[in-house]
Protein backbone atom coordinates (compact mmCIF):
# COMPACT_ATOMS: atom_id res chain seq x y z
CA UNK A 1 114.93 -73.91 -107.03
CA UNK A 2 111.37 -72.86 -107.62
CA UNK A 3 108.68 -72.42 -105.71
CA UNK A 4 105.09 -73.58 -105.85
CA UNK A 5 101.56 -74.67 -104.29
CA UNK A 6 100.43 -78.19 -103.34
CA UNK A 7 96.60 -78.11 -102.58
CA UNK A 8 95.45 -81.16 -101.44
CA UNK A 9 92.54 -82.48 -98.76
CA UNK A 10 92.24 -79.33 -97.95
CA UNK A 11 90.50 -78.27 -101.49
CA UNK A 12 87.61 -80.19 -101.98
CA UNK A 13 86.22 -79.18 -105.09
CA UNK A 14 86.96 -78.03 -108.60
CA UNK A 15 85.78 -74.81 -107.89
CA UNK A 16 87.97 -74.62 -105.10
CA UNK A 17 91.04 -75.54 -107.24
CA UNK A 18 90.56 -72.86 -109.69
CA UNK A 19 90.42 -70.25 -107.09
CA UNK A 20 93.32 -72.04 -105.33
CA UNK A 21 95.10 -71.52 -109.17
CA UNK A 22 94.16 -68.45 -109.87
CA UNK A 23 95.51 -66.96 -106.33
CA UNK A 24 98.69 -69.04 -106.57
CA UNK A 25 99.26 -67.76 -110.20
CA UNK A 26 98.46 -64.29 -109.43
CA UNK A 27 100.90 -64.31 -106.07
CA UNK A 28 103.89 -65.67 -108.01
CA UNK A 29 104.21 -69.28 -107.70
CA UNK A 30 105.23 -71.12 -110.05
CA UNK A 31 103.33 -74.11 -109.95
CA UNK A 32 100.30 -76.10 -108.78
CA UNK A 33 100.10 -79.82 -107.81
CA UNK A 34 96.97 -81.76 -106.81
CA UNK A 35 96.95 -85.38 -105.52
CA UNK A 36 94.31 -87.38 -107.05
CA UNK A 37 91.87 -87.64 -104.06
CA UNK A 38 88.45 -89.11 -103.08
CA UNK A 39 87.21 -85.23 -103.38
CA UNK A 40 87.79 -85.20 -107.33
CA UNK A 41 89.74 -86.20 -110.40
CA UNK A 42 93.15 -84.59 -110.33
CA UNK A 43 92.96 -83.84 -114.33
CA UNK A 44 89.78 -83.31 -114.75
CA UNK A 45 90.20 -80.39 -111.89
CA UNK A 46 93.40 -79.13 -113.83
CA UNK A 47 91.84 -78.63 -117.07
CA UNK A 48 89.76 -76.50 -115.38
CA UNK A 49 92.15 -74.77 -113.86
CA UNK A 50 94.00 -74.19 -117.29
CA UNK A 51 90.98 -72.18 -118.65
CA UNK A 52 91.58 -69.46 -116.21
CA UNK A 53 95.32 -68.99 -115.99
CA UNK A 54 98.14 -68.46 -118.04
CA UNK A 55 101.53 -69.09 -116.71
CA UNK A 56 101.53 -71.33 -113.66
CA UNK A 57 102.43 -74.67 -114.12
CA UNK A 58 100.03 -77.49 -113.43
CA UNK A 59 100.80 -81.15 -112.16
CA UNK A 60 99.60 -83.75 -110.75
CA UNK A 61 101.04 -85.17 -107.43
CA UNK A 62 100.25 -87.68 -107.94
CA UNK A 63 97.93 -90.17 -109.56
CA UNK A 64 97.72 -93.25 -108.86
CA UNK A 65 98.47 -95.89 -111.96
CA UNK A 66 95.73 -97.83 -110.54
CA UNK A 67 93.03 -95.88 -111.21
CA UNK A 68 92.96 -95.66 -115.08
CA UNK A 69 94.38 -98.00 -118.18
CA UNK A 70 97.75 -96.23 -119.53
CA UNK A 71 96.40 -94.82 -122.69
CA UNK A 72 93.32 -93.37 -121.12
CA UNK A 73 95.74 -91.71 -118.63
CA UNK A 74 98.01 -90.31 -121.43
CA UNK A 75 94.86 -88.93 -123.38
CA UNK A 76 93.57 -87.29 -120.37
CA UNK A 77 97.23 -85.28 -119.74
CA UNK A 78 97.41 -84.74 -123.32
CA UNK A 79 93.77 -83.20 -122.82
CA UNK A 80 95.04 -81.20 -120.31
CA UNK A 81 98.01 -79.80 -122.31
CA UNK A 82 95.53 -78.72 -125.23
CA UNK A 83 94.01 -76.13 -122.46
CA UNK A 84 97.15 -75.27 -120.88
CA UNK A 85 100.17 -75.80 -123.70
CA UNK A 86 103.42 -76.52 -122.25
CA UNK A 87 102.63 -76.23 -118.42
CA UNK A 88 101.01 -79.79 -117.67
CA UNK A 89 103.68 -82.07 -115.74
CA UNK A 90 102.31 -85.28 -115.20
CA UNK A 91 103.57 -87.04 -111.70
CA UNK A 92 102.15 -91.30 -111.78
CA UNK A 93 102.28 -92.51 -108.64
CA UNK A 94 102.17 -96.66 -107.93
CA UNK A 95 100.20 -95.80 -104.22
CA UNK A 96 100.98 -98.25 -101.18
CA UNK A 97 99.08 -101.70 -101.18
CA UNK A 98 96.46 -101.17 -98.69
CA UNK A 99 95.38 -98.50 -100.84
CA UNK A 100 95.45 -100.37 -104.52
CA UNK A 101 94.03 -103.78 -102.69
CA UNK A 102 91.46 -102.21 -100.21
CA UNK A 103 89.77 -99.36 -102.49
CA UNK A 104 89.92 -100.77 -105.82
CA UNK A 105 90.68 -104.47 -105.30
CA UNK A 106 93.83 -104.27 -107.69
CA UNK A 107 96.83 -106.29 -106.81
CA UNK A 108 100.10 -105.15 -105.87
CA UNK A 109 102.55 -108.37 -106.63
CA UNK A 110 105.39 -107.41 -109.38
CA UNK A 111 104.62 -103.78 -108.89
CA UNK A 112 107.78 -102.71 -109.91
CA UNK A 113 107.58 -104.53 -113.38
CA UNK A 114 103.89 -103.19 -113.41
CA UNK A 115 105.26 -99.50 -113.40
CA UNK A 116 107.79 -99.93 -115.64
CA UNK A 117 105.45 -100.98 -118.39
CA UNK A 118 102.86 -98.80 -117.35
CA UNK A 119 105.26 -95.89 -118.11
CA UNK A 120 106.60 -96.87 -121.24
CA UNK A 121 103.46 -96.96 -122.48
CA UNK A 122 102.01 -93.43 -121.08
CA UNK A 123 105.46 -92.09 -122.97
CA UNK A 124 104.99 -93.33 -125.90
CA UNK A 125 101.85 -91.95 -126.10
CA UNK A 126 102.73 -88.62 -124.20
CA UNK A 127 105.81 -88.28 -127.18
CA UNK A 128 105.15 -90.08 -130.29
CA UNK A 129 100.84 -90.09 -129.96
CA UNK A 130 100.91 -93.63 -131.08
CA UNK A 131 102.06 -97.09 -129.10
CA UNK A 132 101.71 -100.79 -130.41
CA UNK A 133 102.36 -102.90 -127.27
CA UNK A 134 100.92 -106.13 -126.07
CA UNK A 135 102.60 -106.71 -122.26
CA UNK A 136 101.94 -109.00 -119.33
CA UNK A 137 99.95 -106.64 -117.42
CA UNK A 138 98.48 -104.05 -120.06
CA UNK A 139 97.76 -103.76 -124.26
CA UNK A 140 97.31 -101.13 -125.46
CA UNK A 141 97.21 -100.68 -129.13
CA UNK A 142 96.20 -97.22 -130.09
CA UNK A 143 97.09 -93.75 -131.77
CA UNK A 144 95.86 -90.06 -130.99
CA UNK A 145 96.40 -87.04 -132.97
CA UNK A 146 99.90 -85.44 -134.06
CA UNK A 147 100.49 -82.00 -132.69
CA UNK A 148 100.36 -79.75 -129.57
CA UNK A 149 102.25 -79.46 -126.50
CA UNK A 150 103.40 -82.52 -124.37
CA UNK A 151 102.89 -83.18 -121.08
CA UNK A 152 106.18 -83.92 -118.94
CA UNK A 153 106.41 -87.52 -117.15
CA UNK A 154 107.53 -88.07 -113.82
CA UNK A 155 107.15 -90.51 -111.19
CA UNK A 156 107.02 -90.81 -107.33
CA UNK A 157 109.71 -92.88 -105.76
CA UNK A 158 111.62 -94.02 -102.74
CA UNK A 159 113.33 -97.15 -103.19
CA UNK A 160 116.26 -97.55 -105.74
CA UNK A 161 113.78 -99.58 -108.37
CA UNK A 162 111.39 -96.66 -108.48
CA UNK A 163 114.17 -94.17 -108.74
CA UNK A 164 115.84 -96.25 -111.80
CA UNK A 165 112.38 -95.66 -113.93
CA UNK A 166 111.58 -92.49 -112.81
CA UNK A 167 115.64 -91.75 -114.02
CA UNK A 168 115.78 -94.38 -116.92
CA UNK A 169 112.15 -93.52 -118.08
CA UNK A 170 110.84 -89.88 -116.87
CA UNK A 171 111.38 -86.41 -116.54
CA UNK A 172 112.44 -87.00 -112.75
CA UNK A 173 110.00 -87.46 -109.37
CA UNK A 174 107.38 -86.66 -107.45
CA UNK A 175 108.14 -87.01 -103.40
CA UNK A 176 105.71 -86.79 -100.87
CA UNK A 177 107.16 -85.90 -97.43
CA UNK A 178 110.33 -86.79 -98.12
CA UNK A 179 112.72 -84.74 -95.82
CA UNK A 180 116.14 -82.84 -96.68
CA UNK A 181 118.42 -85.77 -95.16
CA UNK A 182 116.85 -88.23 -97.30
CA UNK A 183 116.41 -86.48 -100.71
CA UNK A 184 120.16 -85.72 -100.59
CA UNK A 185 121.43 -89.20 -99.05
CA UNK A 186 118.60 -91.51 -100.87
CA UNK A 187 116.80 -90.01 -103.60
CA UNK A 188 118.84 -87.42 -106.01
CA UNK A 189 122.15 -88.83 -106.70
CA UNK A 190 120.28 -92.57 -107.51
CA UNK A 191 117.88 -90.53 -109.18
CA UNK A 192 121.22 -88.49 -111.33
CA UNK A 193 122.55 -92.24 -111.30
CA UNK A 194 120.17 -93.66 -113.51
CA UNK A 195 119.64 -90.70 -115.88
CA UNK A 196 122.61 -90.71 -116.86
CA UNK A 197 123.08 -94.22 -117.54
CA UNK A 198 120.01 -93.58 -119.84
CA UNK A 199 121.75 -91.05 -121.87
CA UNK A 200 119.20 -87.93 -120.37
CA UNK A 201 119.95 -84.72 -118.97
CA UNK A 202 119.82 -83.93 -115.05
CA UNK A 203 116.86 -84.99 -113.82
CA UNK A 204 113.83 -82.94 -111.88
CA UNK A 205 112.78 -83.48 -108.36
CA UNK A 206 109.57 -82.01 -106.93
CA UNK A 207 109.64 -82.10 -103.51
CA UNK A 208 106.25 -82.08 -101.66
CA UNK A 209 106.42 -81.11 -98.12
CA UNK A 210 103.87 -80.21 -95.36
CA UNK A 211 104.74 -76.34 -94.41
CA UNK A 212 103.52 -74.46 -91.12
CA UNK A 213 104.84 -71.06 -90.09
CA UNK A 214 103.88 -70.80 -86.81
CA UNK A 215 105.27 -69.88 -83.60
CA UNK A 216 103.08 -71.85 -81.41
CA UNK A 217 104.64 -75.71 -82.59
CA UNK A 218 102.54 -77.56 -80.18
CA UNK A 219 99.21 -75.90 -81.45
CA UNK A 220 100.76 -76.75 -85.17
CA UNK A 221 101.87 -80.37 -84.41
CA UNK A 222 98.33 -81.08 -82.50
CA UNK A 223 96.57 -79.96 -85.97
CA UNK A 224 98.44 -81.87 -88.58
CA UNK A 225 99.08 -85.29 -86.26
CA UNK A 226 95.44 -86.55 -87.25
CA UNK A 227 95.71 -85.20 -90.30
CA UNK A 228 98.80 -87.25 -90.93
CA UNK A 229 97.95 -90.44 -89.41
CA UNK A 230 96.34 -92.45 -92.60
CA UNK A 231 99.87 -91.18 -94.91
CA UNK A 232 102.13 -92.05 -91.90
CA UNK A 233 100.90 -95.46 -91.36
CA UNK A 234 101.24 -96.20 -95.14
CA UNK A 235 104.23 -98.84 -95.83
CA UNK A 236 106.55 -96.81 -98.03
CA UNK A 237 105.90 -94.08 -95.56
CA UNK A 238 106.89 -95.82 -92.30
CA UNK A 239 111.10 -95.97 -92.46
CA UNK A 240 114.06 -97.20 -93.88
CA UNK A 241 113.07 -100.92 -93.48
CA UNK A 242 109.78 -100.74 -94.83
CA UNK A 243 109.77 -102.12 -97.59
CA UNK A 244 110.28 -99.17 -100.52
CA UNK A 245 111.09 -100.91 -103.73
């Protein structure tokens, strides 16, 4: 198990990301994530944050498919992995519905399907530079330059569909508040499940958890309840029957 930094709404800036970097790098963890979040562009942020380290790994956690056509995505973390070589992991996340539907007005029928596409053709491009597809939800005909490091894939998922891609199709997944009982009764072995049916080797699982030490819990739950209410009322996020596909 390693050990590194998520910085999320509580970094809102660039500038504030590199520092974050540079600190984590220089105290010994081994990575950085950043969501992608109204403050800034989670790979845009990164590349910046490549410039002034040299070891830590950087990934995103996540961003949203939503937000950007597959092969502009996959040129972006290929960007990113000119800067920083070898250390770029790039974690997709589909987002819940209110999200996709209420910010950017994009639809969130067939999602699963939608993924699955979506990350065939951000690994073709992430592996082989080059990807000749015509789909029901995306084209994308279009080739980038040979050479230099590649990006990991990985995607965030819950429900057993998700976990098939992200096993089948990625590196492993991203997981956002996603407690011990769960990861080990829900997540890794469906995760192990379909990587191995695909022929790969044991997949990775970032875990991303909310972490207070504090003895004074009631102070500690009292600040991160309101800070927790928008991801806890989220779909995927609300229990075993919600829904998670």
């Amino acid at each position: 198990m390693k050990i590194g930094l998520f910085s999320g709404a509580d970094c809102t800036t660039p500038s504030a990301l590199v520092a974050r970097g540079v600190d984590a790098e220089a105290r010994g963890f081994t990575s950085l994530w950043v969501p992608q979040t109204p403050f800034f562009d989670a790979l845009t942020a990164l590349a910046a944050v490549a410039l002034r380290t040299s070891s830590i790994e950087l990934g995103t956690g996540v961003v949203p498919i939503q937000t950007r056509h597959p092969a502009t995505m996959a040129q972006q973390a290929l960007s990113v992995a000119e800067l920083a070589g070898d250390r770029v992991c790039l974690a997709l996340g589909a987002t819940h519905a209110p999200v996709s539907e209420g910010w950017w007005g994009v639809p969130y029928k067939g999602i699963v399907d939608v993924v699955a596409e979506y990350v065939d053709i951000v690994r073709a491009l992430l592996v082989d530079r080059t990807v000749d597809h015509v789909g029901p939800n995306y084209t994308a005909r279009v080739t980038y330059p040979q050479g230099g490091a590649t990006p990991s894939l990985v995607l965030a998922a819950l429900g057993p569909k998700m976990l098939d891609i992200a096993g089948a199709s990625c590196a492993g997944s991203f997981t956002w508040m996603t407690g011990l009982h769960t990861l080990t009764s829900r997540t890794i072995e469906p995760l192990r499940a379909a990587a191995t049916r695909a022929g790969h080797g044991a997949p990775r699982v970032i875990a991303g958890l909310p972490i207070c030490l504090t003895s004074d819990v009631d102070a500690a739950r009292a600040f991160i309840e309101p800070r927790m209410a928008f991801s806890a009322n989220m779909p995927s996020y609300s229990g075993p029957s919600s829904g998670r596909v």
